[in-house]
PDB file of N, CA and C in Angstrom:
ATOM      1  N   UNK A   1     -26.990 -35.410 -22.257  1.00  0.00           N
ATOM      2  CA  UNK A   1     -27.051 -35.309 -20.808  1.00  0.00           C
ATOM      3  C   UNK A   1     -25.629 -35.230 -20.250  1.00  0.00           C
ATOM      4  N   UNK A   2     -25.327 -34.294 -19.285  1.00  0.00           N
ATOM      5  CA  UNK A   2     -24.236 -34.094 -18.474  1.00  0.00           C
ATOM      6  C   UNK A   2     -23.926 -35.307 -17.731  1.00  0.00           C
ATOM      7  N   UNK A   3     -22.427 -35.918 -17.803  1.00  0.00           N
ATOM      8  CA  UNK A   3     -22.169 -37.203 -17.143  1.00  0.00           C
ATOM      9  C   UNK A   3     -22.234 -36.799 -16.037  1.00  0.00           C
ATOM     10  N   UNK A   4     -21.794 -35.356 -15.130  1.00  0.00           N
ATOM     11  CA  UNK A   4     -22.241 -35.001 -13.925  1.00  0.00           C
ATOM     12  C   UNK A   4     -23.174 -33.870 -13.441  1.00  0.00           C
ATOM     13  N   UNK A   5     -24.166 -34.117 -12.733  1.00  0.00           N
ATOM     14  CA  UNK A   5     -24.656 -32.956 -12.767  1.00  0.00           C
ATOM     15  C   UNK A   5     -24.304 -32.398 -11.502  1.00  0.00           C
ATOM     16  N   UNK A   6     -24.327 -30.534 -11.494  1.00  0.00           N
ATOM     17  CA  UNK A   6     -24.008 -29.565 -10.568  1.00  0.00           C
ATOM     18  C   UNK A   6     -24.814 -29.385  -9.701  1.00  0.00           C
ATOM     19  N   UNK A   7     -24.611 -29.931  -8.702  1.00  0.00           N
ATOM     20  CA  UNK A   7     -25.589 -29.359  -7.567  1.00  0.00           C
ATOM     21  C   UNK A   7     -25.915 -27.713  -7.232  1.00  0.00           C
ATOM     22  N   UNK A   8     -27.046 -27.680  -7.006  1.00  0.00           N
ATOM     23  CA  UNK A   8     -27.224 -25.957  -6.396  1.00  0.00           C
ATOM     24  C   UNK A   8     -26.666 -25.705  -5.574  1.00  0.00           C
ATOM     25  N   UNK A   9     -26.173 -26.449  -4.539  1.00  0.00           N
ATOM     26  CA  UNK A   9     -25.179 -26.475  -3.709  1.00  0.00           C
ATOM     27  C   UNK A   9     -23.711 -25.616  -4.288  1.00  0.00           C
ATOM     28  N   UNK A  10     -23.353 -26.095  -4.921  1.00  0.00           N
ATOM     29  CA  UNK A  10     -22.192 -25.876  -5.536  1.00  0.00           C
ATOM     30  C   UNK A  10     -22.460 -24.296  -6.444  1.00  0.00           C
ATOM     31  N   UNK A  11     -23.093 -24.313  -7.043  1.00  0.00           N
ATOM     32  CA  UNK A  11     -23.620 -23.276  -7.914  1.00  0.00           C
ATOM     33  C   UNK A  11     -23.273 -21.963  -6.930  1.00  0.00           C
ATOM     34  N   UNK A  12     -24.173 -21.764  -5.768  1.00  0.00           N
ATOM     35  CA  UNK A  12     -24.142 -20.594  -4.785  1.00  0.00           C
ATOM     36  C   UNK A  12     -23.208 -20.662  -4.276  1.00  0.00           C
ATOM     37  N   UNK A  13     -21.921 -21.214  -4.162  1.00  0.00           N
ATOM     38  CA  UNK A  13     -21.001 -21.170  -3.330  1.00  0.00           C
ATOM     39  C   UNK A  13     -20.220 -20.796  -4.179  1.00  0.00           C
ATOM     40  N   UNK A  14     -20.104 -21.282  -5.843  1.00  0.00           N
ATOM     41  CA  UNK A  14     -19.497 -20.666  -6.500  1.00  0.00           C
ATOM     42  C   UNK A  14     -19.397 -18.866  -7.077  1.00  0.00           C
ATOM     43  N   UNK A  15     -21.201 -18.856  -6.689  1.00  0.00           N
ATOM     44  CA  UNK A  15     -20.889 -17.409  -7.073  1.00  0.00           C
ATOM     45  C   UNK A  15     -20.854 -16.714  -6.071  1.00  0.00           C
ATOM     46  N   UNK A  16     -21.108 -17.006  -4.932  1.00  0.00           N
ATOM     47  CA  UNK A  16     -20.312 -16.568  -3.480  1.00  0.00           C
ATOM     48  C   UNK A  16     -18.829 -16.332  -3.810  1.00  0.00           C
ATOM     49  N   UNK A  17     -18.023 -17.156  -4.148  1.00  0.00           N
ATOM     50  CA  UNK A  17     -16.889 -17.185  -4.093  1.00  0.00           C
ATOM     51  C   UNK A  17     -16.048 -15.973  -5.600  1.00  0.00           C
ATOM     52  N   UNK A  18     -17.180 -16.114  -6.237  1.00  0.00           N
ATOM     53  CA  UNK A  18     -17.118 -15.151  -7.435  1.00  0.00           C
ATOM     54  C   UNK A  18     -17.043 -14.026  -6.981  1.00  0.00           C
ATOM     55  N   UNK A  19     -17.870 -13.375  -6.246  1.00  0.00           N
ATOM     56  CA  UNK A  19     -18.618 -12.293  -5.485  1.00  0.00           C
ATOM     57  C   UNK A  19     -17.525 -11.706  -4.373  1.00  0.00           C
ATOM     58  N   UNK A  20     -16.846 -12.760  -3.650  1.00  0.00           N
ATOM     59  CA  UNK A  20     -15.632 -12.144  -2.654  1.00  0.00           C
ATOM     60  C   UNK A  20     -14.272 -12.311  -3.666  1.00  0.00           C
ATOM     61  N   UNK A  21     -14.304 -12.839  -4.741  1.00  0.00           N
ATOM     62  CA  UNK A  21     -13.097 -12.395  -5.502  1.00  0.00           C
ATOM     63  C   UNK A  21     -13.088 -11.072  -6.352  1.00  0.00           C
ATOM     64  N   UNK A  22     -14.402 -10.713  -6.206  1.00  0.00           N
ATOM     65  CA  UNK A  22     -14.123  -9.397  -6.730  1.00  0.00           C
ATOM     66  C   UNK A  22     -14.126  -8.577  -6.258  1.00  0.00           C
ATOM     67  N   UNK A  23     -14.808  -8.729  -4.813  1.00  0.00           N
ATOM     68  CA  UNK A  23     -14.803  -7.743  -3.763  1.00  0.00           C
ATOM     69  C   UNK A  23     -13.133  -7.578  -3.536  1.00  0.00           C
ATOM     70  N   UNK A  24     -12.602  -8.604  -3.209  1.00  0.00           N
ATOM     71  CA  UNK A  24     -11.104  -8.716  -2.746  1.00  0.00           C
ATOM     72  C   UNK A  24     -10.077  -8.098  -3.988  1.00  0.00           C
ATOM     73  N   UNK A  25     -10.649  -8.532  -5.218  1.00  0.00           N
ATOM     74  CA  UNK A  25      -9.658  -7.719  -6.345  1.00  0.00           C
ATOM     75  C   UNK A  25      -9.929  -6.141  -5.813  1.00  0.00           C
ATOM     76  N   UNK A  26     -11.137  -5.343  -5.836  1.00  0.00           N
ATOM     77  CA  UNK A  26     -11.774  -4.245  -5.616  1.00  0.00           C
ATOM     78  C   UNK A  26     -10.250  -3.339  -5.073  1.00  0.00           C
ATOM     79  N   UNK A  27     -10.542  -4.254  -3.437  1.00  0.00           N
ATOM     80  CA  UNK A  27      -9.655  -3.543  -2.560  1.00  0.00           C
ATOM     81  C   UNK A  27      -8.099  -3.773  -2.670  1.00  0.00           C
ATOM     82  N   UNK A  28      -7.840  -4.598  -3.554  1.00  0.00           N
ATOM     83  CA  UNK A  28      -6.005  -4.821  -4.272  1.00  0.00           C
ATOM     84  C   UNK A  28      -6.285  -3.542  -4.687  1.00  0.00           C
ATOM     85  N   UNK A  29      -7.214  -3.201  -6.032  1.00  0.00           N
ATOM     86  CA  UNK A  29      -7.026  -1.950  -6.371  1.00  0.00           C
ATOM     87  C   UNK A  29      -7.091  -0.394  -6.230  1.00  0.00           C
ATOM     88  N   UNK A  30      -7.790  -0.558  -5.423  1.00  0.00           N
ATOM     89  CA  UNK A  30      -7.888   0.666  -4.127  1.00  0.00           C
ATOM     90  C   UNK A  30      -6.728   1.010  -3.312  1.00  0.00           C
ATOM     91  N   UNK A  31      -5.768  -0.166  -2.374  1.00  0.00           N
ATOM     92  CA  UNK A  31      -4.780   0.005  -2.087  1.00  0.00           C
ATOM     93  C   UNK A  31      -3.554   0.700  -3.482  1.00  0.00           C
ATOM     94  N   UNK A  32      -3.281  -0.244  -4.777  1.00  0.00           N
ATOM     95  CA  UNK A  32      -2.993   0.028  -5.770  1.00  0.00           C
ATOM     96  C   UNK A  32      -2.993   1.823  -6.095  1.00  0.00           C
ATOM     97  N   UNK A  33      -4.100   1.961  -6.093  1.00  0.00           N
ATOM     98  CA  UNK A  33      -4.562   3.331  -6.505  1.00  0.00           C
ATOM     99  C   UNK A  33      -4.326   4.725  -5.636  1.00  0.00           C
ATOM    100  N   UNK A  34      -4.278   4.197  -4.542  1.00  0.00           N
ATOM    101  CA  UNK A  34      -3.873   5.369  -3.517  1.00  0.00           C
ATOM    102  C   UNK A  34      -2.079   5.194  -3.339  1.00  0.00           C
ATOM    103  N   UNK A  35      -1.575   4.150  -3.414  1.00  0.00           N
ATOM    104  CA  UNK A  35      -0.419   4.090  -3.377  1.00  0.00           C
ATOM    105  C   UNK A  35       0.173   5.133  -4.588  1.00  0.00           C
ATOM    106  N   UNK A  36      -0.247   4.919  -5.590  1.00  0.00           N
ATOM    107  CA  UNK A  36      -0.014   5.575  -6.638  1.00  0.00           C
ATOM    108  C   UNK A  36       0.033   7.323  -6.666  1.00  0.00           C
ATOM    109  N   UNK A  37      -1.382   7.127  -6.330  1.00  0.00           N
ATOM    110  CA  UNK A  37      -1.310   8.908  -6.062  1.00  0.00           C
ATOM    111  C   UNK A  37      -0.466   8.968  -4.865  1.00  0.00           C
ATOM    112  N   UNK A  38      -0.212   8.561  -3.357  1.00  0.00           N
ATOM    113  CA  UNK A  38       0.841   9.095  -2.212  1.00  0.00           C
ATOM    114  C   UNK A  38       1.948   9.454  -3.238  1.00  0.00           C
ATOM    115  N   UNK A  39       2.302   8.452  -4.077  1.00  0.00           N
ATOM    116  CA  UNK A  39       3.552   8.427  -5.042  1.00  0.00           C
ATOM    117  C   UNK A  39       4.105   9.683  -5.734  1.00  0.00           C
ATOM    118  N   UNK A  40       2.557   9.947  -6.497  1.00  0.00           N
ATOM    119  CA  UNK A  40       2.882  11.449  -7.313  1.00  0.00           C
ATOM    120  C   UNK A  40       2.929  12.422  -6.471  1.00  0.00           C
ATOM    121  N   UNK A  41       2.011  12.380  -5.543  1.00  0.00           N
ATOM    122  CA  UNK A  41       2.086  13.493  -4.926  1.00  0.00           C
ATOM    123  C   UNK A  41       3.030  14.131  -3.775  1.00  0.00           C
ATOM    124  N   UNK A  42       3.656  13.200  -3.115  1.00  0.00           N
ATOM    125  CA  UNK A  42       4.710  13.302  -2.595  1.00  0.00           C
ATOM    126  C   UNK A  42       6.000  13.238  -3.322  1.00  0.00           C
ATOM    127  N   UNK A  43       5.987  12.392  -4.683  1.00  0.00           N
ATOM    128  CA  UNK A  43       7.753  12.169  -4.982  1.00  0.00           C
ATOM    129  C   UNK A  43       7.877  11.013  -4.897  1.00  0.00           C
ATOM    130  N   UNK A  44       8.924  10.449  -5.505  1.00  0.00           N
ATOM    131  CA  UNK A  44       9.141   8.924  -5.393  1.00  0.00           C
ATOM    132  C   UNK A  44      10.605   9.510  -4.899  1.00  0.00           C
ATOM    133  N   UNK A  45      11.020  10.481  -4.569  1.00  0.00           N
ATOM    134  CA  UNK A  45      12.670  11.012  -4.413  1.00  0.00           C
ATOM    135  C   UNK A  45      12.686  11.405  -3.215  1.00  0.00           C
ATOM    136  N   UNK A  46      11.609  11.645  -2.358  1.00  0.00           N
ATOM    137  CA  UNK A  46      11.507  12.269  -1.295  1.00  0.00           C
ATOM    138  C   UNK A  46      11.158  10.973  -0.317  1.00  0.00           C
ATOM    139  N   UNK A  47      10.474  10.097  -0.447  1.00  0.00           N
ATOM    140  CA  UNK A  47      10.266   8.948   0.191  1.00  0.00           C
ATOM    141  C   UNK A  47      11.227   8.196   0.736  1.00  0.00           C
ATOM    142  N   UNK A  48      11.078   7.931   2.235  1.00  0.00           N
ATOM    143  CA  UNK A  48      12.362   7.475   2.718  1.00  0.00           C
ATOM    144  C   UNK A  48      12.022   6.543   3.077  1.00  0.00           C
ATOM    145  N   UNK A  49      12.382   5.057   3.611  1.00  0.00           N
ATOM    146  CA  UNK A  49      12.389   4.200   4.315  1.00  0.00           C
ATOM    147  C   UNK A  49      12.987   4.128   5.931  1.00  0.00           C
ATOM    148  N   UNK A  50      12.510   3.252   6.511  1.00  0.00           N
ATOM    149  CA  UNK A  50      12.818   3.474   7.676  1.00  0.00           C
ATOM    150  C   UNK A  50      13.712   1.939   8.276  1.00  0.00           C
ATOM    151  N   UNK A  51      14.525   2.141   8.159  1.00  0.00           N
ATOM    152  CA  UNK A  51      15.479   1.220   8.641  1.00  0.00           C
ATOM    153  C   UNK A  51      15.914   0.881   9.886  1.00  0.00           C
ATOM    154  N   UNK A  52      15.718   1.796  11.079  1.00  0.00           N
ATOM    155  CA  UNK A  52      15.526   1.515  12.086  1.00  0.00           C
ATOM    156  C   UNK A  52      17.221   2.010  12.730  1.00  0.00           C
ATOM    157  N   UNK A  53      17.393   2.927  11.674  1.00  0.00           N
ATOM    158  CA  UNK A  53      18.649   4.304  11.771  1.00  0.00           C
ATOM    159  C   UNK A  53      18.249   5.585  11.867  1.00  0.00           C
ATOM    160  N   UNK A  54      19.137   6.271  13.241  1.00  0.00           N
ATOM    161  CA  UNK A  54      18.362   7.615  13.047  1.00  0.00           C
ATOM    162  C   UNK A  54      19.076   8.543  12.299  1.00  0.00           C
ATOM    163  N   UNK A  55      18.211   9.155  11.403  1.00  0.00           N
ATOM    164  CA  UNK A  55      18.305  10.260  10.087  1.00  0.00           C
ATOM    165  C   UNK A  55      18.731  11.950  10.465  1.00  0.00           C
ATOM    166  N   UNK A  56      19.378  12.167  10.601  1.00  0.00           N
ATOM    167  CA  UNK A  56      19.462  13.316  11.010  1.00  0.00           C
ATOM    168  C   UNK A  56      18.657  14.290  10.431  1.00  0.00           C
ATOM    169  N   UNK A  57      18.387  14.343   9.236  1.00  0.00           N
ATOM    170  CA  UNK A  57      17.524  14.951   8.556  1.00  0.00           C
ATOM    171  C   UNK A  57      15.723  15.142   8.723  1.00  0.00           C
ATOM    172  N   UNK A  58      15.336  14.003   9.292  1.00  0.00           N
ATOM    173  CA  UNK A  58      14.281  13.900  10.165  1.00  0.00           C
ATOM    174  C   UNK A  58      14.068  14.278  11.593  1.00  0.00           C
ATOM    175  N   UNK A  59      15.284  14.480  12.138  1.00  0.00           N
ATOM    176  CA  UNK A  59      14.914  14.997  13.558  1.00  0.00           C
ATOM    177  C   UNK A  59      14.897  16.434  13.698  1.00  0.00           C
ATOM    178  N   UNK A  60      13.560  16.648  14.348  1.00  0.00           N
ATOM    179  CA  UNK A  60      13.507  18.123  14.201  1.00  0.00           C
ATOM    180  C   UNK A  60      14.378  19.044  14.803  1.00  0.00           C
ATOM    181  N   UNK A  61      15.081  20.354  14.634  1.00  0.00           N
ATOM    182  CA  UNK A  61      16.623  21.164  14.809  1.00  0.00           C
ATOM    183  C   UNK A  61      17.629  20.484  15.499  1.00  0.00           C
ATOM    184  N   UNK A  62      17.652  18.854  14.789  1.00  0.00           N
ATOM    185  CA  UNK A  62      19.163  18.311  14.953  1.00  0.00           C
ATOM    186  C   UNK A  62      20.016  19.200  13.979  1.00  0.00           C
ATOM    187  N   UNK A  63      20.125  19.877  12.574  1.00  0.00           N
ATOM    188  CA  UNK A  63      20.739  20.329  12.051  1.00  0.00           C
ATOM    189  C   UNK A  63      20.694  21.415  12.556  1.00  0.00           C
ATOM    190  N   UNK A  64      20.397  22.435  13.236  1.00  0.00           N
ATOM    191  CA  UNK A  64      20.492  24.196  13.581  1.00  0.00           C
ATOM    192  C   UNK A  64      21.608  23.937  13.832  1.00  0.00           C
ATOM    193  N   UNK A  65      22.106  23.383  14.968  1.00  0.00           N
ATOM    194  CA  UNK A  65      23.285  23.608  15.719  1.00  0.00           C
ATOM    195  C   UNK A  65      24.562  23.314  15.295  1.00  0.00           C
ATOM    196  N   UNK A  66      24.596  22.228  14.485  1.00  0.00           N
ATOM    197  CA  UNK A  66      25.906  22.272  13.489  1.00  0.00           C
ATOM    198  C   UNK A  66      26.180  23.455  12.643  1.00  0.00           C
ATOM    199  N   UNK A  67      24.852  23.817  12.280  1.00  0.00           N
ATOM    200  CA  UNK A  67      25.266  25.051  11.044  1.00  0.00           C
ATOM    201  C   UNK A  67      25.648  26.523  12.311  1.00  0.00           C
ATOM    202  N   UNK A  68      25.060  26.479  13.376  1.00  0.00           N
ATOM    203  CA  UNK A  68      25.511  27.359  13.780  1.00  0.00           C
ATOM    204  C   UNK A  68      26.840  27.921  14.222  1.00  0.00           C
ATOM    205  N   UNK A  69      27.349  26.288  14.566  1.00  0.00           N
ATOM    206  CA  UNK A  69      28.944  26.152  15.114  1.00  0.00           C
ATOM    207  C   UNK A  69      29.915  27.129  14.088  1.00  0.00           C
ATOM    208  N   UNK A  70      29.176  25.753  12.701  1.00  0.00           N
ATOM    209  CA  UNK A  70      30.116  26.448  11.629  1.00  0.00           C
ATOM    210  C   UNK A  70      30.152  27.834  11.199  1.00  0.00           C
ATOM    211  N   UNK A  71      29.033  28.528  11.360  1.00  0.00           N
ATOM    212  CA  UNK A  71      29.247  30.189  11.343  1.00  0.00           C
ATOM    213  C   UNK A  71      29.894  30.850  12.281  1.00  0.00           C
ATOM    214  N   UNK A  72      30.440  30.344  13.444  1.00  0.00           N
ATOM    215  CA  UNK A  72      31.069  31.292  14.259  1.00  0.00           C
ATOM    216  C   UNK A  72      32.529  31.542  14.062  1.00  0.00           C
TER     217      UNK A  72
END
């Protein structure tokens, strides 16, 4: 005989709790998984961060006009 016994109480809450840990792993790996592909499919070289500096390279025909200077 078990020195304690498990209430049913306990039982359903445990596999409740079973049940949203795998739901919750699920969506770690879903995030995981799409991160991955943005990754390949964009580049890991092309990905920029945003630092809260403006990029010249991101603003749209901030560069025309320098290159144009320099051709004249």
């Amino acid at each position: 005989m078990a020195l304690k016994v498990e209430h049913e109480l306990h039982r359903r809450r445990r596999g409740r709790n079973v049940g949203l840990g795998l739901v919750l792993g699920g969506f770690v790996l879903l995030v995981l998984a799409l991160t991955v592909v943005k990754v390949r499919r964009v580049g890991f070289a092309s990905l920029q961060g945003y630092d809260h500096v403006v990029q010249p390279t991101l603003v749209p025909g901030a560069m025309a006009p320098a290159s144009e200077e320099a051709g004249r």
